[in-house]
C-alpha atoms as a PDB file:
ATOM      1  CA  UNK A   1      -1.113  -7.021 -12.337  1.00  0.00           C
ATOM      2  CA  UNK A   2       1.513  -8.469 -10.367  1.00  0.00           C
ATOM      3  CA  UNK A   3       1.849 -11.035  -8.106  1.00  0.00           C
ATOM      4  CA  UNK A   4       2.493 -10.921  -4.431  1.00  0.00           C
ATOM      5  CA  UNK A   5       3.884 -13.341  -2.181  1.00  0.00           C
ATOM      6  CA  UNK A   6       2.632 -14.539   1.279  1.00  0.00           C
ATOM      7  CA  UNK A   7       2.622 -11.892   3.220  1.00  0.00           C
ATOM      8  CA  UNK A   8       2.642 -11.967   6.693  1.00  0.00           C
ATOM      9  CA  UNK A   9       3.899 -10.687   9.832  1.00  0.00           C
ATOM     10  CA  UNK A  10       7.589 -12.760   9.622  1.00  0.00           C
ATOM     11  CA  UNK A  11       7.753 -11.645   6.431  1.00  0.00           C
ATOM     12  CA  UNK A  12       7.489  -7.893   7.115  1.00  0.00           C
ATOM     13  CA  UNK A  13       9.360  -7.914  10.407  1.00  0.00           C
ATOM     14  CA  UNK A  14      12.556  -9.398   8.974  1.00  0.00           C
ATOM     15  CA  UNK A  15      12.536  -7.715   4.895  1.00  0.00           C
ATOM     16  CA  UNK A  16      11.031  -4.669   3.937  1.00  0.00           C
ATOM     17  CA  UNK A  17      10.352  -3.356   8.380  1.00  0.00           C
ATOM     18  CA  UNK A  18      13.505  -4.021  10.458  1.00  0.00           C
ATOM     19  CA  UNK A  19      13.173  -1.856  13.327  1.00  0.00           C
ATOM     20  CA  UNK A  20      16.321  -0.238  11.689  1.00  0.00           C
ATOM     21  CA  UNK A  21      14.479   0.468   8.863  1.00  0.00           C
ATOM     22  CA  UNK A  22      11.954   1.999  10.219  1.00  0.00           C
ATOM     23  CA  UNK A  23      13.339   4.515  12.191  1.00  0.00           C
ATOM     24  CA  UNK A  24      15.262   5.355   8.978  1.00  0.00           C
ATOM     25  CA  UNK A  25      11.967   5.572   7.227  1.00  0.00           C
ATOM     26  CA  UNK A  26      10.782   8.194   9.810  1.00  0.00           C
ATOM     27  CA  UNK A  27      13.461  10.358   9.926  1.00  0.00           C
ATOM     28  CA  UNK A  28      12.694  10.972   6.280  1.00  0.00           C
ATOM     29  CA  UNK A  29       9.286  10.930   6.450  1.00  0.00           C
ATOM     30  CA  UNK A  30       8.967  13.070   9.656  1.00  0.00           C
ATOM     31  CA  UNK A  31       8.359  12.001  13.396  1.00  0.00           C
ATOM     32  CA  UNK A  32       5.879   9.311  13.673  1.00  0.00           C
ATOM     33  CA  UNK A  33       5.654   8.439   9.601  1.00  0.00           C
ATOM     34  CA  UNK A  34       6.508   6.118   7.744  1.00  0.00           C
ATOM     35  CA  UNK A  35       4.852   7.370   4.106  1.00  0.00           C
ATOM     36  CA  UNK A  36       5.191   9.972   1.623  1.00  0.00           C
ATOM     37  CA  UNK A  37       4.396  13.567   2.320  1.00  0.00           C
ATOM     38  CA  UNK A  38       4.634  12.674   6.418  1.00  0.00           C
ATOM     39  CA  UNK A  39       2.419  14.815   8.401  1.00  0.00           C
ATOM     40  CA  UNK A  40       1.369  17.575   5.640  1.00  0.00           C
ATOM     41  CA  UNK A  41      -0.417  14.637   3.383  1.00  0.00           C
ATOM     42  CA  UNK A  42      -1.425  13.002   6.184  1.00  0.00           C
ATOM     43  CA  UNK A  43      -3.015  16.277   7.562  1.00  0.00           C
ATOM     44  CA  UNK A  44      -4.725  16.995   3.647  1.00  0.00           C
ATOM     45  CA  UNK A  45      -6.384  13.812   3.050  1.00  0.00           C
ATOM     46  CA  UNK A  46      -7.831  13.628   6.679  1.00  0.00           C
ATOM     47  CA  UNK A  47      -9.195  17.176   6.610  1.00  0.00           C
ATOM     48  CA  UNK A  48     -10.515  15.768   2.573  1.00  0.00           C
ATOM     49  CA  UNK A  49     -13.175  13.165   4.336  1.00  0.00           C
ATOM     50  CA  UNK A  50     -14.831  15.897   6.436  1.00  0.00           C
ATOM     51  CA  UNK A  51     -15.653  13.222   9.325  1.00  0.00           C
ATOM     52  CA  UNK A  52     -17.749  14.983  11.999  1.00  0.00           C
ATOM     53  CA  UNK A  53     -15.955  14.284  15.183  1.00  0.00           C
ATOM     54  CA  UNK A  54     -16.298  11.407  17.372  1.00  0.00           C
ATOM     55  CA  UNK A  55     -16.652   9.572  14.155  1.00  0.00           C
ATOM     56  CA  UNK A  56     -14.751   6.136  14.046  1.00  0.00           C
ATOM     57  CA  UNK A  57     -12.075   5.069  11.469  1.00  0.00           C
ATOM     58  CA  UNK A  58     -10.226   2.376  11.124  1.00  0.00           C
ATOM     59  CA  UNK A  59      -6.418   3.335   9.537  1.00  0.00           C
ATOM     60  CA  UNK A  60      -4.945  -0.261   7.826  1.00  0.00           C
ATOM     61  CA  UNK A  61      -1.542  -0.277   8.240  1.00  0.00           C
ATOM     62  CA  UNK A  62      -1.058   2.464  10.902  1.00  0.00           C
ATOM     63  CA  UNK A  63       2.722   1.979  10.741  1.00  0.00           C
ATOM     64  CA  UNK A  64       4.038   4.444  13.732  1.00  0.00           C
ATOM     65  CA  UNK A  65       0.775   5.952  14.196  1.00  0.00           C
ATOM     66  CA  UNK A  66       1.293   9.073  12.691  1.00  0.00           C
ATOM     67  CA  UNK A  67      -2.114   9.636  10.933  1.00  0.00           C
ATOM     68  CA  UNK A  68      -4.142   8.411  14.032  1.00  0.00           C
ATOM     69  CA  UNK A  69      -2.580  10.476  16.665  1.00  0.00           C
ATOM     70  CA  UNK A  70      -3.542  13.453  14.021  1.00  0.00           C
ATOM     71  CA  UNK A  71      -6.944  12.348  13.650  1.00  0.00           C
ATOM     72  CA  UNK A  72      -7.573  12.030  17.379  1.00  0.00           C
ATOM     73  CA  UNK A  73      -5.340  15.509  18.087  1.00  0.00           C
ATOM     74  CA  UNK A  74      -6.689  17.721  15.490  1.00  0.00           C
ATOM     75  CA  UNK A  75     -10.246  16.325  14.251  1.00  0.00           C
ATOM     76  CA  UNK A  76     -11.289  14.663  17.767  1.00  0.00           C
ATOM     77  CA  UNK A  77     -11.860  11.422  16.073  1.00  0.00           C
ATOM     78  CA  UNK A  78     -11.854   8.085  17.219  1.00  0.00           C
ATOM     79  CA  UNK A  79      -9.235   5.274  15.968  1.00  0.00           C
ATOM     80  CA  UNK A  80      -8.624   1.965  15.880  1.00  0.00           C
ATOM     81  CA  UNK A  81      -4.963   1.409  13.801  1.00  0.00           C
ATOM     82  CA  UNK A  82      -4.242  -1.710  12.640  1.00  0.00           C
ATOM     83  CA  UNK A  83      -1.035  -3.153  11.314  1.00  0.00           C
ATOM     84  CA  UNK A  84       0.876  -6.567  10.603  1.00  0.00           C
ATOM     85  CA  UNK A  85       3.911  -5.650  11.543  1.00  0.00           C
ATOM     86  CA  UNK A  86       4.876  -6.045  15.428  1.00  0.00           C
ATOM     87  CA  UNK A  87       8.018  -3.797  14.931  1.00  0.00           C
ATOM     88  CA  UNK A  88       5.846  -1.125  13.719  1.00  0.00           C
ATOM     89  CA  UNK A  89       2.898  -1.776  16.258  1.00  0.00           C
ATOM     90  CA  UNK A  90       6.327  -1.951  19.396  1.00  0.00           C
ATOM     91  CA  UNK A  91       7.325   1.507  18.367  1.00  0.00           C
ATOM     92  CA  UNK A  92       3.459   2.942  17.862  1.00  0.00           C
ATOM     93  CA  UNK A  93       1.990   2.002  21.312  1.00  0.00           C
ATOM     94  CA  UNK A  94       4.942   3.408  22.581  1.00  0.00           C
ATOM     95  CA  UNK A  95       4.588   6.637  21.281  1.00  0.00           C
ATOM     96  CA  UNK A  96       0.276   6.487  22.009  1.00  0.00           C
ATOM     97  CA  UNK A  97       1.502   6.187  25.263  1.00  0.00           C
ATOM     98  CA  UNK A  98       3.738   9.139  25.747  1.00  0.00           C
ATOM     99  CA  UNK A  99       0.981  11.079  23.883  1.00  0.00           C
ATOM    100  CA  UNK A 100      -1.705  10.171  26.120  1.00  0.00           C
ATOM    101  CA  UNK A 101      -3.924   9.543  23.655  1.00  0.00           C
ATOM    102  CA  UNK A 102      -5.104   5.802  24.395  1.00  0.00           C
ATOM    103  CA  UNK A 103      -8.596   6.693  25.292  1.00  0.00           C
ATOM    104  CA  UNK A 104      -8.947   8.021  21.537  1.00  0.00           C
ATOM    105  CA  UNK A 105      -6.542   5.600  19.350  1.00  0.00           C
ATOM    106  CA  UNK A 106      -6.465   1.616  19.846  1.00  0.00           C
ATOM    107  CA  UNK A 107      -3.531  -0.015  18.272  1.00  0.00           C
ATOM    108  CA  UNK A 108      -3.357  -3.734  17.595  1.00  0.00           C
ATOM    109  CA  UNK A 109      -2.180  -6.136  15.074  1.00  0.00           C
ATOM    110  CA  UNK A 110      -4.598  -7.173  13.178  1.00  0.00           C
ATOM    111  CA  UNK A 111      -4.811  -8.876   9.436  1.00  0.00           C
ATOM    112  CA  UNK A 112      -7.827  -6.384   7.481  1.00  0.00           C
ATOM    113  CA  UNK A 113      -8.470  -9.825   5.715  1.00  0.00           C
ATOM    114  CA  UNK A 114      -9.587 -11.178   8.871  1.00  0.00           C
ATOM    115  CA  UNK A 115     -11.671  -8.415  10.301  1.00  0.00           C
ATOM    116  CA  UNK A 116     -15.246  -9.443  11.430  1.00  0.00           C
ATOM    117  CA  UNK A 117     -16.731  -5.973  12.173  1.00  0.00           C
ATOM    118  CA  UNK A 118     -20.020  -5.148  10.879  1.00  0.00           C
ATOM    119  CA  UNK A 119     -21.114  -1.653   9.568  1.00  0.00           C
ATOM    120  CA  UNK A 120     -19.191  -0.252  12.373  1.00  0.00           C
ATOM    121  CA  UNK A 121     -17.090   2.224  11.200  1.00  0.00           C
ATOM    122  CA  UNK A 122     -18.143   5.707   9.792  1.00  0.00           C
ATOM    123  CA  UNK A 123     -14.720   5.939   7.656  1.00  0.00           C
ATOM    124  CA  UNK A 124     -11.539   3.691   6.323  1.00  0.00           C
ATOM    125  CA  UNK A 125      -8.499   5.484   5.493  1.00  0.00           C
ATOM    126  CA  UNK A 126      -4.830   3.826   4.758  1.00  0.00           C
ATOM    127  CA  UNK A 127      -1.584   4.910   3.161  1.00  0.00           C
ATOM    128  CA  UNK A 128       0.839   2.566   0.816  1.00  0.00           C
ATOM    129  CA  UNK A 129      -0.134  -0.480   2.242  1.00  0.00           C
ATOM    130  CA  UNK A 130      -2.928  -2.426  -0.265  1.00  0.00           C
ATOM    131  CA  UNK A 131       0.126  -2.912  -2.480  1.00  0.00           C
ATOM    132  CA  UNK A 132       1.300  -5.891   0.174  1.00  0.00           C
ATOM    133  CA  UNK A 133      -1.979  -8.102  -0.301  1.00  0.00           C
ATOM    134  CA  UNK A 134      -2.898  -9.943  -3.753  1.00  0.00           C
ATOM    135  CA  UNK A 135      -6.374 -10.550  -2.624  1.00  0.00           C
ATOM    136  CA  UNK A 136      -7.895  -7.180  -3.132  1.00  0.00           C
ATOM    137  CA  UNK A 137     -11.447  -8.984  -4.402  1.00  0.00           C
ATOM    138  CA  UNK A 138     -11.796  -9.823  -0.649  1.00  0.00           C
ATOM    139  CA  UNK A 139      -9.751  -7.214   1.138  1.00  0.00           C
ATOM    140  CA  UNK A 140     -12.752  -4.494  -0.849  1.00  0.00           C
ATOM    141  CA  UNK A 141     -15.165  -6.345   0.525  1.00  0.00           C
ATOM    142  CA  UNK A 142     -14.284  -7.087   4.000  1.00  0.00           C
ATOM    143  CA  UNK A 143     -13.738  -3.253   3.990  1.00  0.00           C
ATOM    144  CA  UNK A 144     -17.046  -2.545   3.033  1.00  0.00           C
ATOM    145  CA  UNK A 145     -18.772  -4.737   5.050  1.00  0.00           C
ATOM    146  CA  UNK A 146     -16.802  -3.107   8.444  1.00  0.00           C
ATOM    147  CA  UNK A 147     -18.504   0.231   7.198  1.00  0.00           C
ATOM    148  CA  UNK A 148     -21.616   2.090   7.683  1.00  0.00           C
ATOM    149  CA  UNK A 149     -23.879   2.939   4.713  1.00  0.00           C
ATOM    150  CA  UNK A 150     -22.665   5.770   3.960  1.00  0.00           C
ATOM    151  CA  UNK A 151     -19.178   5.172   5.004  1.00  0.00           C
ATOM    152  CA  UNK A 152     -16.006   6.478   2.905  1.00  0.00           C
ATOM    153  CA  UNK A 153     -12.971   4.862   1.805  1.00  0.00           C
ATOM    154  CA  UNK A 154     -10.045   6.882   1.234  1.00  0.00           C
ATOM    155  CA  UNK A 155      -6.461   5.677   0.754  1.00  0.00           C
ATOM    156  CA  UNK A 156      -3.194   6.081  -1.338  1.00  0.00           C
ATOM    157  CA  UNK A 157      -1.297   3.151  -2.877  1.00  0.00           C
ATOM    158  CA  UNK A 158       1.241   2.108  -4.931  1.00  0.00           C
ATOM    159  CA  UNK A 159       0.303   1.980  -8.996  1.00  0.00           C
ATOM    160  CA  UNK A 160       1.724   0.793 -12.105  1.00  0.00           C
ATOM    161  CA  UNK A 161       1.831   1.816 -15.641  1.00  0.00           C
ATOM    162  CA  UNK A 162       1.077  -0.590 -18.571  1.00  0.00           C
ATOM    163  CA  UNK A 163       3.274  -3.256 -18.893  1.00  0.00           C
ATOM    164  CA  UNK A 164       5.748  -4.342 -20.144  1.00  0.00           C
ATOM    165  CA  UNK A 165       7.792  -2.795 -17.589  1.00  0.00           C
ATOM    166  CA  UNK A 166      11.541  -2.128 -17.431  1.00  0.00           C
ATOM    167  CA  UNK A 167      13.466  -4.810 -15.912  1.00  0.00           C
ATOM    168  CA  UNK A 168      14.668  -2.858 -12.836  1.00  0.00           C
ATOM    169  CA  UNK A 169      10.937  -1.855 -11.992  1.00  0.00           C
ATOM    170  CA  UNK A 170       9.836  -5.711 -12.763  1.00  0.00           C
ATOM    171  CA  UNK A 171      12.772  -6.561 -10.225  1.00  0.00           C
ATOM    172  CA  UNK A 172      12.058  -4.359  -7.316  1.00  0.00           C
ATOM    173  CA  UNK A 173       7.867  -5.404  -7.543  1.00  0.00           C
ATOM    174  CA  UNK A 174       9.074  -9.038  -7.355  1.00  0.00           C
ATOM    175  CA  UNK A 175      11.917  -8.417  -4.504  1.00  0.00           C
ATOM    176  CA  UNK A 176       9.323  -6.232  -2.365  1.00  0.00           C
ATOM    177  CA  UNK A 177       6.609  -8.811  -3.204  1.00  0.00           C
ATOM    178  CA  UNK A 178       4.374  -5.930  -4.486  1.00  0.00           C
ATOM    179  CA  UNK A 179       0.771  -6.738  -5.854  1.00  0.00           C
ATOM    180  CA  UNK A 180       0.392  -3.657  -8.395  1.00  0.00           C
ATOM    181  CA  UNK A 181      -2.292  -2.345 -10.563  1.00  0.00           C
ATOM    182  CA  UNK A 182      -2.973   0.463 -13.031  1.00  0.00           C
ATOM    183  CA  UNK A 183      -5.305   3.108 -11.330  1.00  0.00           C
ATOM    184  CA  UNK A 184      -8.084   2.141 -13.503  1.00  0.00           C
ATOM    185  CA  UNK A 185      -7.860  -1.425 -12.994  1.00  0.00           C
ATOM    186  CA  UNK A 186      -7.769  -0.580  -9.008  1.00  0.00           C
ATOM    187  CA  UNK A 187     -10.579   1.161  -9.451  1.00  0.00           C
ATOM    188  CA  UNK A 188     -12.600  -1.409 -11.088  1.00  0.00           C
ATOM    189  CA  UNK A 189     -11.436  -3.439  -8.450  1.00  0.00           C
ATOM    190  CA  UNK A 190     -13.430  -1.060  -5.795  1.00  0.00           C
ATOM    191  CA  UNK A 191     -16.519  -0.487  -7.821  1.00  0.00           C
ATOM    192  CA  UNK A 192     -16.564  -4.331  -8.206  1.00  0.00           C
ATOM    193  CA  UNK A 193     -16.671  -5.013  -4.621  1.00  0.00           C
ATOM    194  CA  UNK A 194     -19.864  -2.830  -4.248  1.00  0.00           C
ATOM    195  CA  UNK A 195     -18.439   0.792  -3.272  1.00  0.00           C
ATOM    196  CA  UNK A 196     -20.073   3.474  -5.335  1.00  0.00           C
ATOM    197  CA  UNK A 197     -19.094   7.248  -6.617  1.00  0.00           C
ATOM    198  CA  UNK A 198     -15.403   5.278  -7.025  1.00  0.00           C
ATOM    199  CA  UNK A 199     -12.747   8.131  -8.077  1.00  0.00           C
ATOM    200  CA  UNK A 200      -9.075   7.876  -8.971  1.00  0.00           C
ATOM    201  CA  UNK A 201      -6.158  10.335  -9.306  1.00  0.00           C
ATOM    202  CA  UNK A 202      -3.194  10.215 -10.413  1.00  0.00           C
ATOM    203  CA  UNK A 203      -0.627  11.971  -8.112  1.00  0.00           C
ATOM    204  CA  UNK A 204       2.388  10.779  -9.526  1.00  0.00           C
ATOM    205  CA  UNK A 205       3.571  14.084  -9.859  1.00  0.00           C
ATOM    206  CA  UNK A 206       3.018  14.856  -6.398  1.00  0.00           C
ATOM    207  CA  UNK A 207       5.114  11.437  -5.151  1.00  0.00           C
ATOM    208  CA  UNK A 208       7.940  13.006  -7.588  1.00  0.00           C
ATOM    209  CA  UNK A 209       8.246  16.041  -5.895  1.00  0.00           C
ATOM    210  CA  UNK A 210       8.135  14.238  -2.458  1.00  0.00           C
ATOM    211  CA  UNK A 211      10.673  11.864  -3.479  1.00  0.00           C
ATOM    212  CA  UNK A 212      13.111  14.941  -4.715  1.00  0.00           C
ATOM    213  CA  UNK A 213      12.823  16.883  -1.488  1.00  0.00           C
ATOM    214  CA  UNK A 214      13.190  13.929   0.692  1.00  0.00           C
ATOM    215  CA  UNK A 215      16.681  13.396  -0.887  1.00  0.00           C
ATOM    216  CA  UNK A 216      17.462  16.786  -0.208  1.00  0.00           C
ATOM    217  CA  UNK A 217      16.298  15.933   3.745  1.00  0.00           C
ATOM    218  CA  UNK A 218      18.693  12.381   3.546  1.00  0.00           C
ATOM    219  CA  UNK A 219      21.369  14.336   2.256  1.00  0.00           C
ATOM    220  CA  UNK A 220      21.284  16.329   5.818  1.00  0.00           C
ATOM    221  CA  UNK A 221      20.683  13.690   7.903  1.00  0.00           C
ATOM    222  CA  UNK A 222      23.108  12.314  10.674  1.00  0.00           C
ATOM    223  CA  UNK A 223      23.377   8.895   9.867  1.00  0.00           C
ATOM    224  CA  UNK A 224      26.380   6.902   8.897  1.00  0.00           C
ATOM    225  CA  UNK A 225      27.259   7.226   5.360  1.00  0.00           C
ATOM    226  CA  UNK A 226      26.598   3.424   4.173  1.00  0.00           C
ATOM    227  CA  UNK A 227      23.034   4.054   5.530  1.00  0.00           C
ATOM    228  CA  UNK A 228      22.660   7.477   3.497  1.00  0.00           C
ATOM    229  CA  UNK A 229      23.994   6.159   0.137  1.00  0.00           C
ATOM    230  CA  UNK A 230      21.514   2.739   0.942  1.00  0.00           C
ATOM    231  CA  UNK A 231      18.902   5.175   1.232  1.00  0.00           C
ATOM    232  CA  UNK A 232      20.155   7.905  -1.358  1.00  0.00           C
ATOM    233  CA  UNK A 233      19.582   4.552  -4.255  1.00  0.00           C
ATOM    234  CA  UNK A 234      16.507   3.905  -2.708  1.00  0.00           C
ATOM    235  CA  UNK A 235      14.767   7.086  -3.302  1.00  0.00           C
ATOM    236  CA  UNK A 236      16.500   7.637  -6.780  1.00  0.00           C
ATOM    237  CA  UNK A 237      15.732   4.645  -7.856  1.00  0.00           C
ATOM    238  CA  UNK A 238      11.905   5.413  -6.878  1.00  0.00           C
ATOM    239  CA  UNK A 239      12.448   9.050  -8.614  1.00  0.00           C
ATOM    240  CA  UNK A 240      13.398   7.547 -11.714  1.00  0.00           C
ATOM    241  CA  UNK A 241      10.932   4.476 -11.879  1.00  0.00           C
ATOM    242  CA  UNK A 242       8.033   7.163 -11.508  1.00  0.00           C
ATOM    243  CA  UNK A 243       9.555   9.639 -14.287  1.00  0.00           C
ATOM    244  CA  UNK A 244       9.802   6.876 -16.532  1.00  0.00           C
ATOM    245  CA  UNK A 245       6.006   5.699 -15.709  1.00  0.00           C
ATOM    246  CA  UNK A 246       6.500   2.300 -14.142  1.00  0.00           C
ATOM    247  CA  UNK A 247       5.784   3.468 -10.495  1.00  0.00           C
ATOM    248  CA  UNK A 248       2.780   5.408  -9.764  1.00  0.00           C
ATOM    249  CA  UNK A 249       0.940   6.409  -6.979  1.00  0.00           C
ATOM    250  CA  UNK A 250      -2.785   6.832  -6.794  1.00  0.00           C
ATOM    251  CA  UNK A 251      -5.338   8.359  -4.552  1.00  0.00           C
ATOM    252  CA  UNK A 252      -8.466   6.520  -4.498  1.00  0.00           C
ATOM    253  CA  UNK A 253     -11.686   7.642  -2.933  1.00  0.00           C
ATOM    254  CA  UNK A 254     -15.481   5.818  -2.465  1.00  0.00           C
ATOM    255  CA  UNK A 255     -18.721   5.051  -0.298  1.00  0.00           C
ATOM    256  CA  UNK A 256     -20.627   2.940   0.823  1.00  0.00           C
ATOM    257  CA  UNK A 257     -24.268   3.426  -0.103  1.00  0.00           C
ATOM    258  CA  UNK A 258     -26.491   4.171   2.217  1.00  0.00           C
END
């Protein structure tokens, strides 16, 4: 396990989620995301929970919005997306509002170590965004208390292999101020906190075949060429990192019992 450091809004807004950055991000990801596989994985892991609609979630980390406008659009579910970072949340609520869907999707920023709710959602769903908190003992359980028996979890993260890790993987962790586990140490981690019929997978795989098209899409995009060979090392360094096992990525699934 690593360690993370404070993070916090100041901390997002001015490192890892310049506004810059983030309309870089989308442009690889696909209008309105900002995390691997854009809409398509978005659109698979939603349809995966089965949520009858009008059914609330809560999506941590909403980012641009991407998977709660789909929710709302396609499954006729209700949303509340909550993020740290107020560049993210700017760009978001501007884009709920040219949608028209603000009587379906709140969006607000909001710490998910803070949240008070009780047994009031009927699903929590969030993409690549655990990895930013260290306290995952409490962030489990503050999730499962804002859930109805019965309630599911679903959300992809960022993993690790066993260490020791190579020193450029070690490197990036500490610069990004990561908090990484193996997938079956994140999964004790859940089942720990109370959630039961707790399942991991490994879709590393999957992230390597994102990461190699989406530097086919950079190559084509119409952006100055610093930004593309900023972003060409970024994703090849990520490419490599996961072939070589440091960087995973994990989908994790569970419920509350009723």
């Amino acid at each position: 396990m690593t360690h993370a450091k404070q993070v916090n809004q100041e901390f997002l807004d001015t490192s890892q989620y310049l506004t810059s950055s983030i309309l870089q991000y989308e442009a690889v990801y696909g209008e309105d995301f900002v995390s691997p596989g854009g809409r398509q994985m978005a659109a698979e892991l939603i349809g995966r929970m089965g949520l009858a609609p009008a059914s609330r979630v809560l999506d941590v980390g909403c980012g641009l919005g991407g998977s709660a406008f789909l929710m709302a659009r396609e499954y006729g579910l209700q949303v509340d997306g909550i993020d740290l970072s107020n560049n993210m949340l700017e760009l978001a609520n501007a884009k709920l509002s040219a949608y028209g869907l603000a009587e379906h999707v709140k969006l607000k920023c909001e710490d998910c170590l803070e949240l008070e709710c009780v047994e009031y959602y009927d699903a929590v769903y969030s993409r690549d965004v655990f990895l930013h908190i260290e306290d995952k003992h409490r962030l489990f359980s503050v999730l499962k208390k804002s859930l109805r028996p019965g309630g599911q979890l679903l959300f992809t993260d960022y993993c690790c292999g066993d260490e020791p890790w190579s020193e450029d993987f070690a490197t990036y962790v500490e610069n990004r101020g990561y908090c990484l586990h193996t997938l079956p140490d994140y999964a004790g981690l859940i089942a720990r906190a109370g959630f039961k019929q707790v399942d991991h997978q490994d879709i590393t795989d999957r992230f390597i075949k994102i990461l190699a098209s989406d530097l086919e899409r950079i190559a084509d995009m119409n952006i100055d060429d610093a930004d593309r060979i900023k972003l060409e090392q970024s994703w090849s360094q990520k490419l490599r990192r996961s072939r070589a096992g440091d960087h995973r990525w994990g989908l994790f699934t569970a419920v509350k019992e009723i």
